[in-house]
PDB file of N, CA and C in Angstrom:
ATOM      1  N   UNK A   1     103.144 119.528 108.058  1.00  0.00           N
ATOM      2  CA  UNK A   1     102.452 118.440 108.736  1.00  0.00           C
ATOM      3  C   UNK A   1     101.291 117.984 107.859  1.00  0.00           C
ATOM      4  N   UNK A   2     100.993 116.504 107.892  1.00  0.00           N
ATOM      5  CA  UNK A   2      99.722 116.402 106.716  1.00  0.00           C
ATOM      6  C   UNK A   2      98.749 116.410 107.453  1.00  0.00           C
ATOM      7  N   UNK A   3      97.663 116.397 107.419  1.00  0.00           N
ATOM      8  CA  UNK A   3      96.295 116.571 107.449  1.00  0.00           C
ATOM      9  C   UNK A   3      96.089 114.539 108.347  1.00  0.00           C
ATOM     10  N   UNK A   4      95.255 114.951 109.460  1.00  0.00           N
ATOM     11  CA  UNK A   4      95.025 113.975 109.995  1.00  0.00           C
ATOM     12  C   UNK A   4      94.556 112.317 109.272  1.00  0.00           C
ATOM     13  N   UNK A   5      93.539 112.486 108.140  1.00  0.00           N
ATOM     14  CA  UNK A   5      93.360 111.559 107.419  1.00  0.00           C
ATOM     15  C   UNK A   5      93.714 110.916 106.215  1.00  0.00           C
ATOM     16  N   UNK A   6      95.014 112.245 105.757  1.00  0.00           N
ATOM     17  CA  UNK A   6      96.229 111.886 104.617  1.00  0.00           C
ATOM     18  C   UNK A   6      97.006 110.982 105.731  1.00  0.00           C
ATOM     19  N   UNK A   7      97.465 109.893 104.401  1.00  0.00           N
ATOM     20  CA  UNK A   7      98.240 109.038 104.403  1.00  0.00           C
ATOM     21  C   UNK A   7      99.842 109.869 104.876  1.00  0.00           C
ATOM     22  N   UNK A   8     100.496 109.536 105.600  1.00  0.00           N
ATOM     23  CA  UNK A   8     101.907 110.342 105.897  1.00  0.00           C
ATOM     24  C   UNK A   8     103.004 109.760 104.408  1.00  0.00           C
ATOM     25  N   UNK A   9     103.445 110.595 104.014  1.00  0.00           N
ATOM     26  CA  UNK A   9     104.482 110.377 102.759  1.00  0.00           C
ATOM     27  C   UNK A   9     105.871 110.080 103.239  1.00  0.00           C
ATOM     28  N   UNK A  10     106.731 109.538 102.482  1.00  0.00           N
ATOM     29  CA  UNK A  10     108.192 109.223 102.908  1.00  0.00           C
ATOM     30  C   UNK A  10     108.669 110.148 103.082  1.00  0.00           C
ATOM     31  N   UNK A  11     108.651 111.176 102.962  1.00  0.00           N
ATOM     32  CA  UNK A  11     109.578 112.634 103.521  1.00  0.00           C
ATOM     33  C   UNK A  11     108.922 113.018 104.662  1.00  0.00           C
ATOM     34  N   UNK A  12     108.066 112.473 105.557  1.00  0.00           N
ATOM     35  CA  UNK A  12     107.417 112.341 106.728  1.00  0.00           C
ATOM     36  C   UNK A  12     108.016 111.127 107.532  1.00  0.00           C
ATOM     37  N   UNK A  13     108.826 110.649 106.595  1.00  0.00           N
ATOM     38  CA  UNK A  13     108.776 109.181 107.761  1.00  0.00           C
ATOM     39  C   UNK A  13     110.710 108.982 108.263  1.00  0.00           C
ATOM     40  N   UNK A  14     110.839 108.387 108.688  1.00  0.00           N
ATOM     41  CA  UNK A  14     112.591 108.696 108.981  1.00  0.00           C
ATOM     42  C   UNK A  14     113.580 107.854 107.919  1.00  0.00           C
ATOM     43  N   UNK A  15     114.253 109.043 107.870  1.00  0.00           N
ATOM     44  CA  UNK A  15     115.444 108.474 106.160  1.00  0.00           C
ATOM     45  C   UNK A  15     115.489 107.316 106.547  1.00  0.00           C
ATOM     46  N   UNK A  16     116.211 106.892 105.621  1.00  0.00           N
ATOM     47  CA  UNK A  16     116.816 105.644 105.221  1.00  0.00           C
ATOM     48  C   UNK A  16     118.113 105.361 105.791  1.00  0.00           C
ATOM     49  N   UNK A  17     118.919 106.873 106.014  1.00  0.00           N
ATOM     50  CA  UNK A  17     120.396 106.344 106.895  1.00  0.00           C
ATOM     51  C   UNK A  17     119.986 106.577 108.230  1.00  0.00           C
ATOM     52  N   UNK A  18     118.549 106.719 108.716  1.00  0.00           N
ATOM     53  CA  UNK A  18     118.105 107.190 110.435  1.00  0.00           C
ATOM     54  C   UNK A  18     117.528 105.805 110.553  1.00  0.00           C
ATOM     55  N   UNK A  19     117.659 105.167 109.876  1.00  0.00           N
ATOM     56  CA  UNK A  19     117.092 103.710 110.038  1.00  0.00           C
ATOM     57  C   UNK A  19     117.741 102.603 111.014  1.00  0.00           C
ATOM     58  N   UNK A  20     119.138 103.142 111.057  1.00  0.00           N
ATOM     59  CA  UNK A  20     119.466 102.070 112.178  1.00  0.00           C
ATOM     60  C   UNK A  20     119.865 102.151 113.473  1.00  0.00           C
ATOM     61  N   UNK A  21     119.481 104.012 113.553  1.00  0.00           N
ATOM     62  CA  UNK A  21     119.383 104.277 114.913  1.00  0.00           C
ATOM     63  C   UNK A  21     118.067 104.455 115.305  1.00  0.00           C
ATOM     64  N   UNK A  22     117.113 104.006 114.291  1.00  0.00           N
ATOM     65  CA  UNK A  22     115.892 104.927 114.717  1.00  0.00           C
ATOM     66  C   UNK A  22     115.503 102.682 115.580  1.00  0.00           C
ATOM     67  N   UNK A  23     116.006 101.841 114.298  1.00  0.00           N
ATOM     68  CA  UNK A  23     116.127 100.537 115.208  1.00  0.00           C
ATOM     69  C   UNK A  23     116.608 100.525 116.204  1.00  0.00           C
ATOM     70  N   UNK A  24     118.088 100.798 116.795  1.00  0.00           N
ATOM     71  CA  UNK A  24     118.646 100.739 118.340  1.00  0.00           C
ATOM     72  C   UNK A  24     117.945 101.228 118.648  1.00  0.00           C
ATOM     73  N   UNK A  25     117.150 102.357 118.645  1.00  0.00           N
ATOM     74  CA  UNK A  25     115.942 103.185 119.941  1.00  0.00           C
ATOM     75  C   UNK A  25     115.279 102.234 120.015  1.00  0.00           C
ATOM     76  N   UNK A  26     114.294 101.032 119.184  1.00  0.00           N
ATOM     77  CA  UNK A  26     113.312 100.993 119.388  1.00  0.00           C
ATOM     78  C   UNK A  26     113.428  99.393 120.217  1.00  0.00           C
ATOM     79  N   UNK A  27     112.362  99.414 121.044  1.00  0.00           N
ATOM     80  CA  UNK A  27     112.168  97.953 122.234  1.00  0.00           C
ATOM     81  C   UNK A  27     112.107  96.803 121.419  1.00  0.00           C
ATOM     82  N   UNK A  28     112.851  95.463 121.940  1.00  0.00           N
ATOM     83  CA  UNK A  28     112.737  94.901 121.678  1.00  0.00           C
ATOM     84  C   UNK A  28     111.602  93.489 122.440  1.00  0.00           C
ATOM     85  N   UNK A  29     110.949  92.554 121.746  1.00  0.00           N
ATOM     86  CA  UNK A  29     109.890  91.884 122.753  1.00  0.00           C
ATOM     87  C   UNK A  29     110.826  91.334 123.435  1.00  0.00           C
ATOM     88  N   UNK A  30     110.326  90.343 124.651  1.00  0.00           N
ATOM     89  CA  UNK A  30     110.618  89.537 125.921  1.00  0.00           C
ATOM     90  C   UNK A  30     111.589  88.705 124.903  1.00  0.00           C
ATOM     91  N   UNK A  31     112.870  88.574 124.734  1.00  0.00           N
ATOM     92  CA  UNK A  31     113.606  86.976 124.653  1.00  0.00           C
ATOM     93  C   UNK A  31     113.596  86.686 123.272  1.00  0.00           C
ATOM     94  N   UNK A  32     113.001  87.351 122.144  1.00  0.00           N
ATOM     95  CA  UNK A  32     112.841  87.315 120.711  1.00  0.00           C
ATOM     96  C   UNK A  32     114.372  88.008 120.152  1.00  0.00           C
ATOM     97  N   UNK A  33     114.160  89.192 120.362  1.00  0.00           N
ATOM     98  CA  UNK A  33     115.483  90.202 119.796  1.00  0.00           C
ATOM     99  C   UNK A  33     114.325  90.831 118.915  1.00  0.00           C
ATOM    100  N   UNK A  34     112.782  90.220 118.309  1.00  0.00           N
ATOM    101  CA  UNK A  34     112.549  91.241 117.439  1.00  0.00           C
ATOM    102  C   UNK A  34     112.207  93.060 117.674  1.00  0.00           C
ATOM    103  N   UNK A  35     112.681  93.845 116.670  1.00  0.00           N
ATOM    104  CA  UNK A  35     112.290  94.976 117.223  1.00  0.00           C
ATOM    105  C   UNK A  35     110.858  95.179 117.518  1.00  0.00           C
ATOM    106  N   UNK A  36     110.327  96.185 118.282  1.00  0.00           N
ATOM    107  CA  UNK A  36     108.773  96.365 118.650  1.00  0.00           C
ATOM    108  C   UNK A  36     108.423  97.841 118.732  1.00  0.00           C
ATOM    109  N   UNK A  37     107.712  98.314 117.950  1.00  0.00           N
ATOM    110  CA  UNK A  37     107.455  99.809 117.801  1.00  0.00           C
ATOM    111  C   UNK A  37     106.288 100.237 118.094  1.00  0.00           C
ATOM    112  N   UNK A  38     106.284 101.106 119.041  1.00  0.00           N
ATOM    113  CA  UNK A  38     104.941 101.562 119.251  1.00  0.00           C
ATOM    114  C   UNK A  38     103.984 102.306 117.971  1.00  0.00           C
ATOM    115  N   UNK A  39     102.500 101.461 118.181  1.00  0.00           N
ATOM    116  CA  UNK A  39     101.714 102.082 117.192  1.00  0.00           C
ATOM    117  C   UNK A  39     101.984 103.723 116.520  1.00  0.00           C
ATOM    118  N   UNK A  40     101.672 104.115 117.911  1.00  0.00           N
ATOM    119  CA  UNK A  40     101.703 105.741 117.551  1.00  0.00           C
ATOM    120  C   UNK A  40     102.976 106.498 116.802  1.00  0.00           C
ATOM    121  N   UNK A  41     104.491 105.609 117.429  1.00  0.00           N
ATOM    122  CA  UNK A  41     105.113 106.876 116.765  1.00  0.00           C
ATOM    123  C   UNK A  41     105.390 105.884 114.705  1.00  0.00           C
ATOM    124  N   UNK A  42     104.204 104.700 114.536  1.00  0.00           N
ATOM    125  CA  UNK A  42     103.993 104.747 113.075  1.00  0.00           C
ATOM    126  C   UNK A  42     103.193 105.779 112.486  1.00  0.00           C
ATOM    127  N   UNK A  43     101.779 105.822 113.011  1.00  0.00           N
ATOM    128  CA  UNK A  43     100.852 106.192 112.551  1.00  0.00           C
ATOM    129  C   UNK A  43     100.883 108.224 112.998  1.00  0.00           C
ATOM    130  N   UNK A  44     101.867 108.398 114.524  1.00  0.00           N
ATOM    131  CA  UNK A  44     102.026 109.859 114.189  1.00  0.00           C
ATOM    132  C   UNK A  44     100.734 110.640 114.206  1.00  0.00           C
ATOM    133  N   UNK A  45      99.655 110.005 114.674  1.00  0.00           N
ATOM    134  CA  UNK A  45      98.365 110.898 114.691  1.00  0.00           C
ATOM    135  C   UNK A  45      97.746 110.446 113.465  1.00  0.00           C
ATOM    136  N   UNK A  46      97.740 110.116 112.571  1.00  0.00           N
ATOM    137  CA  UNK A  46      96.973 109.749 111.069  1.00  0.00           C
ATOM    138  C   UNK A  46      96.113 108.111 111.845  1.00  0.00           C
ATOM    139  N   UNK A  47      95.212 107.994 110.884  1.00  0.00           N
ATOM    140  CA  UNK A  47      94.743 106.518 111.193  1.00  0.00           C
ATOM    141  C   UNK A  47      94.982 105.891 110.062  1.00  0.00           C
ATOM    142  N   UNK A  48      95.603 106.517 108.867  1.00  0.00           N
ATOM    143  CA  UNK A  48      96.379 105.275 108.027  1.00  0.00           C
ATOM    144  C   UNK A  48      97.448 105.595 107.609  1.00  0.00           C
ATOM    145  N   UNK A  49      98.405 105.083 107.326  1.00  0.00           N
ATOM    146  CA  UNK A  49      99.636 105.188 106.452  1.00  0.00           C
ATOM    147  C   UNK A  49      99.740 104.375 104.973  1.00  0.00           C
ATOM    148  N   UNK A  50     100.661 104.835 104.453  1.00  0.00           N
ATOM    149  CA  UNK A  50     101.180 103.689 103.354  1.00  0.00           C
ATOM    150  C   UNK A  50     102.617 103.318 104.019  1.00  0.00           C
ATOM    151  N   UNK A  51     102.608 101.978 103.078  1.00  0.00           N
ATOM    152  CA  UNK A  51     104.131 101.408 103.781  1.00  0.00           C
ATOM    153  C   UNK A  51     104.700 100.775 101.880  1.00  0.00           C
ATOM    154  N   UNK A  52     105.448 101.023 101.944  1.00  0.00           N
ATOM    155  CA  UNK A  52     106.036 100.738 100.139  1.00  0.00           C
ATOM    156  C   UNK A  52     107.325  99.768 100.614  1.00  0.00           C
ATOM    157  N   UNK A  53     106.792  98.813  99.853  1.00  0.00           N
ATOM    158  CA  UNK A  53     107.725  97.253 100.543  1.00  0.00           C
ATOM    159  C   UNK A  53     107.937  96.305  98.890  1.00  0.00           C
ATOM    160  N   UNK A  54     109.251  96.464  98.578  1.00  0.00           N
ATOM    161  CA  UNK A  54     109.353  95.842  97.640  1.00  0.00           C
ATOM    162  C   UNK A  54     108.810  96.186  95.779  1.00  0.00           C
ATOM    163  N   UNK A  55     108.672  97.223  96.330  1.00  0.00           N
ATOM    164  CA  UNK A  55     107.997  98.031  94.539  1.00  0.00           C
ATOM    165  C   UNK A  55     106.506  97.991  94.815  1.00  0.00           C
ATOM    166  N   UNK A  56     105.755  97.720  96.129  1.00  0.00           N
ATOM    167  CA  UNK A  56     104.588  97.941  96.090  1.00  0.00           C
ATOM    168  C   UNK A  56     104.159  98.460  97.581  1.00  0.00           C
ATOM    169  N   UNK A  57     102.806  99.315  97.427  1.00  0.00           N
ATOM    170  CA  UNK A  57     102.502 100.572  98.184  1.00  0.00           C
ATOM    171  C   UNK A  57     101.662  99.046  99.223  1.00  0.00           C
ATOM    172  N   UNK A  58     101.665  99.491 100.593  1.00  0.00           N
ATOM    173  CA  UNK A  58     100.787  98.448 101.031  1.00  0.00           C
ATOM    174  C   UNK A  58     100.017  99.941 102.156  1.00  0.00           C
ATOM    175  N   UNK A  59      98.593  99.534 102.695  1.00  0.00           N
ATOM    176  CA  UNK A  59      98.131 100.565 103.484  1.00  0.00           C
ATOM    177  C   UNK A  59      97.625 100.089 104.907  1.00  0.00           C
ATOM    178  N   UNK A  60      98.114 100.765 106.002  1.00  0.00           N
ATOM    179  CA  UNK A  60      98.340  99.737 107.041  1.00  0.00           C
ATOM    180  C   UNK A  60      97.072 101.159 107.964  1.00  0.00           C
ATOM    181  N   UNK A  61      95.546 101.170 108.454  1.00  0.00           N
ATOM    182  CA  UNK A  61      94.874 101.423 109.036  1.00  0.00           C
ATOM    183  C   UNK A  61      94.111 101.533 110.156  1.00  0.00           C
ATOM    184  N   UNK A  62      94.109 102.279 111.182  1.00  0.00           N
ATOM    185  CA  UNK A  62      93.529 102.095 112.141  1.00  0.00           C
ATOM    186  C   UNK A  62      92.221 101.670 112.295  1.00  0.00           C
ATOM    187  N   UNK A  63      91.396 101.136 112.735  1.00  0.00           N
ATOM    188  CA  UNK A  63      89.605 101.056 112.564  1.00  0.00           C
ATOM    189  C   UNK A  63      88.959 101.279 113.767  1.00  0.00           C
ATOM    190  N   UNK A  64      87.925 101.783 113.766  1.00  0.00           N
ATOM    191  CA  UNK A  64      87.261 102.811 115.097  1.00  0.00           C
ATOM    192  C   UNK A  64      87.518 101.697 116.326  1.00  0.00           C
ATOM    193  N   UNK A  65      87.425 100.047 116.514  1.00  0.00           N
ATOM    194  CA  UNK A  65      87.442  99.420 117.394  1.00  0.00           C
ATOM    195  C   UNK A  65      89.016  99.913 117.479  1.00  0.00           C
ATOM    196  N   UNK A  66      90.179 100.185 117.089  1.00  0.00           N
ATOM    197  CA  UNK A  66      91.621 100.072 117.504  1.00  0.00           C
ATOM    198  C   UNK A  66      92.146  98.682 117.383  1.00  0.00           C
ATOM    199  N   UNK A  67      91.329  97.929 116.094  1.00  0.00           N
ATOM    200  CA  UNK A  67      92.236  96.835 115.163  1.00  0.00           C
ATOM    201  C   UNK A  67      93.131  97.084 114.494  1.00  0.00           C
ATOM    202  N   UNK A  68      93.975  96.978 113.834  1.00  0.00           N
ATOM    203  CA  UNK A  68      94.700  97.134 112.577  1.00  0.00           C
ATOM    204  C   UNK A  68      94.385  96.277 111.177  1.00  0.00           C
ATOM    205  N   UNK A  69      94.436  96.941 110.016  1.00  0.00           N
ATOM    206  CA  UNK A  69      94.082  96.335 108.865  1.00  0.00           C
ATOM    207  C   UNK A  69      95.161  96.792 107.589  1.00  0.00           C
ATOM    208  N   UNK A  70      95.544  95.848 107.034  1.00  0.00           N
ATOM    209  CA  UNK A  70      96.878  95.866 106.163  1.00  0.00           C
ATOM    210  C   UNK A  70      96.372  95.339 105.054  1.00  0.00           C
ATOM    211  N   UNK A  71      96.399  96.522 103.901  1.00  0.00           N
ATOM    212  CA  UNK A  71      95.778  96.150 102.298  1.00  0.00           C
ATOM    213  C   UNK A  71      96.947  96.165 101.800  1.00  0.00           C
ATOM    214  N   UNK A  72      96.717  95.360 100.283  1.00  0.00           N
ATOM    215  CA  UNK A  72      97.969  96.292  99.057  1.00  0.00           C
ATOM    216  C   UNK A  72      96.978  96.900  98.294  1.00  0.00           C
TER     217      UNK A  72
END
């Protein structure tokens, strides 16, 4: 398990072939079809993650109000 204020690593996060059931689990909004994931089971207890999208690391953060903030 990592440490509350480490970033969670990809061998923390769900494979790549759990990806399209881990989508059917997840809610979709009112009348969109898009999927909708609850904060928590991203962040898993950490208040930041990395998210690696396209050959680059992006860092997606909680902030004491319970905003979200998304760097690269």
């Amino acid at each position: 398990m990592t440490h509350p204020t480490e970033p969670i690593r990809p061998s923390a996060c769900v494979a790549a072939s759990d990806a399209p059931a881990a989508a059917q689990r997840a809610n979709t909004s009112a009348g969109s079809g898009v999927p909708r994931l609850p904060s928590r089971a991203i962040f898993a207890g950490a208040q930041e993650v990395e998210i690696e999208h396209n050959g680059a690391v992006y860092r997606l953060r909680q902030t004491a109000l319970g905003k979200l903030i998304l760097t690269k």
